[in-house]
Protein backbone atom coordinates (compact mmCIF):
# COMPACT_ATOMS: atom_id res chain seq x y z
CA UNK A 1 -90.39 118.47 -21.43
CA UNK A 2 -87.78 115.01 -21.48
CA UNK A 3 -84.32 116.31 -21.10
CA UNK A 4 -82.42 114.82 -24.39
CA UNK A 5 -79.17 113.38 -23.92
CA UNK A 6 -76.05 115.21 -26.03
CA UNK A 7 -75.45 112.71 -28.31
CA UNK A 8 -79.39 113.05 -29.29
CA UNK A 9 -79.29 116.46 -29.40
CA UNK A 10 -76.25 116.54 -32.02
CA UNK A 11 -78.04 113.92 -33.88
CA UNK A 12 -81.24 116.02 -34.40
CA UNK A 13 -79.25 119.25 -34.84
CA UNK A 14 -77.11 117.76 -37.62
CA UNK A 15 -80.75 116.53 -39.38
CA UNK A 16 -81.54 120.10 -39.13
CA UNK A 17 -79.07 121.61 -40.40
CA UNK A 18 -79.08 119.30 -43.43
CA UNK A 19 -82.87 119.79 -44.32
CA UNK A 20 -81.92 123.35 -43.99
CA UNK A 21 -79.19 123.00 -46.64
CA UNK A 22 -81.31 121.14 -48.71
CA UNK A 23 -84.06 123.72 -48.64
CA UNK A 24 -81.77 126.29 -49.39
CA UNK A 25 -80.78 123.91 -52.97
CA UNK A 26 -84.06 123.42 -53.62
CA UNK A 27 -84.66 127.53 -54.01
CA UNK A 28 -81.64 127.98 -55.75
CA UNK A 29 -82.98 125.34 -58.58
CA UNK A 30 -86.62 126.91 -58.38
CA UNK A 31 -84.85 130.09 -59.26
CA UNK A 32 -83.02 128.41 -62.06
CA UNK A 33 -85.86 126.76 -63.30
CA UNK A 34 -87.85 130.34 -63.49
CA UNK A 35 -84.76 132.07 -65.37
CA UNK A 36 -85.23 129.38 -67.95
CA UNK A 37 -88.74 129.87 -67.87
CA UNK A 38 -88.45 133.77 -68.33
CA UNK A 39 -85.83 133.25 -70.55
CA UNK A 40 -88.05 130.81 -72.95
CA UNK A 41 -90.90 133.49 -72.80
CA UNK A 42 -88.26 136.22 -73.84
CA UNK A 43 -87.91 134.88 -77.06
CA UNK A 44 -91.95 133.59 -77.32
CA UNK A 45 -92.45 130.66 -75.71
CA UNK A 46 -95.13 130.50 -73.72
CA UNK A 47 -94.54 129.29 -69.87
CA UNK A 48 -97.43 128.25 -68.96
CA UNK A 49 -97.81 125.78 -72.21
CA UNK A 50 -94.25 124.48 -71.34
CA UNK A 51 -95.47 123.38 -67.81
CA UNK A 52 -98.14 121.30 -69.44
CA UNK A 53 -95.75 119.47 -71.66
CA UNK A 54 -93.67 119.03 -68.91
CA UNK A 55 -96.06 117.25 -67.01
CA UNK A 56 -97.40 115.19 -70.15
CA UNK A 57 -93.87 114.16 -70.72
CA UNK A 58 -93.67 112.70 -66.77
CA UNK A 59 -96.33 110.40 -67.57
CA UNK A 60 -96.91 106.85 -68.60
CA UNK A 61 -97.66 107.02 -72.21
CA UNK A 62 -101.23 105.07 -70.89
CA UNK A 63 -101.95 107.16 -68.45
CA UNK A 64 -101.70 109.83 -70.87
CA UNK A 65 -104.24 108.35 -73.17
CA UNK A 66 -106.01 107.80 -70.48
CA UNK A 67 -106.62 111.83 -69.77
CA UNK A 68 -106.58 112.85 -73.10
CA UNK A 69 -109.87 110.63 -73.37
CA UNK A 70 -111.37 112.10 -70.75
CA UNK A 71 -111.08 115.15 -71.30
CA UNK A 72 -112.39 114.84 -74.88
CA UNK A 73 -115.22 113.00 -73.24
CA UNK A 74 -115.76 116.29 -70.75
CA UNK A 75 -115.39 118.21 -73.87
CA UNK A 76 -118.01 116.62 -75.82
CA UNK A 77 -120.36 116.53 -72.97
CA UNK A 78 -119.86 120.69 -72.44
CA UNK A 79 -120.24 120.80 -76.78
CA UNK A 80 -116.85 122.44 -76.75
CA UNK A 81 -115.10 119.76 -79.16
């Protein structure tokens, strides 16, 4: 293995380190975001639905027409709709 000069060595330590914060902030907001989520359920939401709309509201109002044709086209074909 190359032998890695101090300075190096700091610099990819300190990168570490960081990521590792950073990881650490990104649990602590998943576990935020699933209190909410229980929390919503608790008084009859339902979760899973609230993903979905979450997802829909991320998208380009075309691209959302976009699916929501398809899938009635898939629907149709299948004689679910």
């Amino acid at each position: 293995m190359t032998d890695v000069n101090q300075e190096t060595a700091q610099k990819l330590k300190n990168y570490i380190e960081k990521i590792e914060r950073l990881e650490d902030d990104k649990a602590e907001l998943m576990r935020g975001i699933k209190d909410v989520f229980d929390e919503a359920k608790a008084v009859g939401f339902d979760a899973k639905i609230m993903k979905q709309v979450i997802k829909l509201r991320k998208m380009k109002r075309e691209e959302y027409l976009e699916q929501e044709h398809i899938l009635a086209t898939y629907l149709n074909a299948l004689g679910m709709e």
